[in-house]
C-alpha atoms as a PDB file:
ATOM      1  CA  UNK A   1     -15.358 -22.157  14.687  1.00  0.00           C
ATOM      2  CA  UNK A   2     -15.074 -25.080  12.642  1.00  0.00           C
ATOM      3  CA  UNK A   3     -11.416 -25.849  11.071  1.00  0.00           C
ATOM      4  CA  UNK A   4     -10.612 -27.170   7.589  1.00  0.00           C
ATOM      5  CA  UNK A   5      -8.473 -29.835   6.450  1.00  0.00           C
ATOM      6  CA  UNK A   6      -4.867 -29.055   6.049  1.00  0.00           C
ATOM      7  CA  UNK A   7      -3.887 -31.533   3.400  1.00  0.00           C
ATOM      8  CA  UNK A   8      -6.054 -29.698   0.681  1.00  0.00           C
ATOM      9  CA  UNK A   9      -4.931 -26.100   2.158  1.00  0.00           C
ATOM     10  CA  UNK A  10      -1.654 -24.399   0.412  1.00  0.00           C
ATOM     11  CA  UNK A  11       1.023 -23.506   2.713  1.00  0.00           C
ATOM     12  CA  UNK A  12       0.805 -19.057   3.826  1.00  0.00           C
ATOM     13  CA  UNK A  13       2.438 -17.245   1.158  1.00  0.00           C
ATOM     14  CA  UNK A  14       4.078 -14.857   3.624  1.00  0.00           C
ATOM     15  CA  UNK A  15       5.737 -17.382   6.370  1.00  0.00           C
ATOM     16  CA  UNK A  16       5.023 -20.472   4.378  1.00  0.00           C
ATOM     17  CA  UNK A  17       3.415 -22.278   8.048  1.00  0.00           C
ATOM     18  CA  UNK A  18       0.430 -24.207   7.161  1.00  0.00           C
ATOM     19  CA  UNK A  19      -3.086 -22.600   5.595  1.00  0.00           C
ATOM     20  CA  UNK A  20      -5.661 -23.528   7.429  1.00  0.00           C
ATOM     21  CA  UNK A  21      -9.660 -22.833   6.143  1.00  0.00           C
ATOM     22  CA  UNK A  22     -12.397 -21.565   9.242  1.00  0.00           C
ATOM     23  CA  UNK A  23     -15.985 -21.096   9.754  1.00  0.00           C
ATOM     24  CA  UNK A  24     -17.110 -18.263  11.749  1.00  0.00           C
ATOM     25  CA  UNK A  25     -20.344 -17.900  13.828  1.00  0.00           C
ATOM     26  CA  UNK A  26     -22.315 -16.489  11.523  1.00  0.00           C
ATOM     27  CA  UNK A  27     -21.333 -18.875   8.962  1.00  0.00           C
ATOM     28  CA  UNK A  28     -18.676 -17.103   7.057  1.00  0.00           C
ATOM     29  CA  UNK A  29     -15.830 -19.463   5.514  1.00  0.00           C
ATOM     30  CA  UNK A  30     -11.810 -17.461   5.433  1.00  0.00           C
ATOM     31  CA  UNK A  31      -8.739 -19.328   4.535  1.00  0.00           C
ATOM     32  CA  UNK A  32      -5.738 -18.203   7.178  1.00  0.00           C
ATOM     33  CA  UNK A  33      -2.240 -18.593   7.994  1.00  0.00           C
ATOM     34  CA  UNK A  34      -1.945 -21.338  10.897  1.00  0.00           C
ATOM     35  CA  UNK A  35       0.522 -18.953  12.823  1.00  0.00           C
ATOM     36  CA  UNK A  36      -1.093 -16.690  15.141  1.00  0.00           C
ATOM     37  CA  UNK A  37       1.864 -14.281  14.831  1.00  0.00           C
ATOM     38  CA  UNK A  38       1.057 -14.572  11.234  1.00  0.00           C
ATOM     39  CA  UNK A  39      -1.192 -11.560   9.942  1.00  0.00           C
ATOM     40  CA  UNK A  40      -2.476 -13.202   6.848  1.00  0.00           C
ATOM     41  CA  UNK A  41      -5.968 -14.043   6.280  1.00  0.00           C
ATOM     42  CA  UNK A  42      -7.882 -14.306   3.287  1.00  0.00           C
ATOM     43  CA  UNK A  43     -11.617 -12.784   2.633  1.00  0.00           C
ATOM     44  CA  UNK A  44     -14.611 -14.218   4.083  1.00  0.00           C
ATOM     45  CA  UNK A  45     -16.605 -15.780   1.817  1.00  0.00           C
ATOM     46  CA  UNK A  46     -20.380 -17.744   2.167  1.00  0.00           C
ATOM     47  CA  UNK A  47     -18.859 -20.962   1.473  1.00  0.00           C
ATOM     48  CA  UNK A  48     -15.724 -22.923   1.976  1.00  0.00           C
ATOM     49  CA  UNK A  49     -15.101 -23.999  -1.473  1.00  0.00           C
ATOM     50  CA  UNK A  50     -15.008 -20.305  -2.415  1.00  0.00           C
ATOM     51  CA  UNK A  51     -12.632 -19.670   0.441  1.00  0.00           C
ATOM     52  CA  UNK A  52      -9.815 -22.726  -0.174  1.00  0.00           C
ATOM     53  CA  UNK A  53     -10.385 -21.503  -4.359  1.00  0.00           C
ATOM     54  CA  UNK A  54      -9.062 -17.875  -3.623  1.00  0.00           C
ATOM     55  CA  UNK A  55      -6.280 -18.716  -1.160  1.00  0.00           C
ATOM     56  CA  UNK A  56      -5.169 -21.553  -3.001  1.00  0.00           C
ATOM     57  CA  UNK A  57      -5.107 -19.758  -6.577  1.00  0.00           C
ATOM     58  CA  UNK A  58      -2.564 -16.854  -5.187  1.00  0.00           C
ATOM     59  CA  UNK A  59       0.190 -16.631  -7.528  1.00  0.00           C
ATOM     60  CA  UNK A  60       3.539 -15.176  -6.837  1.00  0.00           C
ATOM     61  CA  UNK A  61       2.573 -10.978  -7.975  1.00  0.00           C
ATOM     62  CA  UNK A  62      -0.651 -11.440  -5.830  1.00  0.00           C
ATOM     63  CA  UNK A  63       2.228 -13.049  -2.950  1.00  0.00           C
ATOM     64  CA  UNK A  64       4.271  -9.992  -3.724  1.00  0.00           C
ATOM     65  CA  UNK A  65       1.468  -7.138  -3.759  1.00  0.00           C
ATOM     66  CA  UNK A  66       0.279  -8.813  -0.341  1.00  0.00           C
ATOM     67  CA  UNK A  67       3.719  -8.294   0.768  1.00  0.00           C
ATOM     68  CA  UNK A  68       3.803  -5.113  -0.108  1.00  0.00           C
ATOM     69  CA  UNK A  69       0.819  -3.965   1.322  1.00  0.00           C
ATOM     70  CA  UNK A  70       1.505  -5.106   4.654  1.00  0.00           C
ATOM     71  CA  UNK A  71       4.854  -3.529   4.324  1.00  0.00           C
ATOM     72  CA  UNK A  72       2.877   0.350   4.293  1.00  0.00           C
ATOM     73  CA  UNK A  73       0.462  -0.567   6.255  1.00  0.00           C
ATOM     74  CA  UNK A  74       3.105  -0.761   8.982  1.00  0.00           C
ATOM     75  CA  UNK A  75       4.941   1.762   7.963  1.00  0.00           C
ATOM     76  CA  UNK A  76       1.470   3.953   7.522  1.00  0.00           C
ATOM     77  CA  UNK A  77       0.674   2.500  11.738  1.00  0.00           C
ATOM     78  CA  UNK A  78       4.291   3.303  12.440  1.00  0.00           C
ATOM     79  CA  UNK A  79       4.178   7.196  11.287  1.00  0.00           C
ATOM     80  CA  UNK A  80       0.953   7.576  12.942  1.00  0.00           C
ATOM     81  CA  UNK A  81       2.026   6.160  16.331  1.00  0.00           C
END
């Protein structure tokens, strides 16, 4: 996996730890929260530019519906546990 460089990564939205940018295996580029307790990761993309665009661009509503939708999806795991 190779790594990106932090300094041009934005911060997670959720627990504001550092972004970082990856590439997988198969050559697929994601922007990511730092923290491995952290849940947030961004799509996979074909290219890292593409990647660091769409995780840096998040504005506060897309922060908020992000929030949100981790909130059910807990919630929806926690009723079906």
């Amino acid at each position: 996996m190779t790594m990106g460089t932090p300094s041009d990564v934005l911060p997670c939205p959720i627990c504001h730890r550092a972004g970082l940018v990856s590439e997988t295996l198969d050559h697929f580029w994601s922007a990511m929260c730092s923290d491995d307790n952290c849940i947030v990761i961004g799509r996979y993309f074909s290219d890292r530019d593409a990647a660091l665009r769409i995780w840096n661009s998040r504005g506060p509503a897309s922060v908020a519906a992000l929030a949100g939708q981790l909130l059910s999806d807990s919630m929806n795991a926690a009723v079906a546990a």
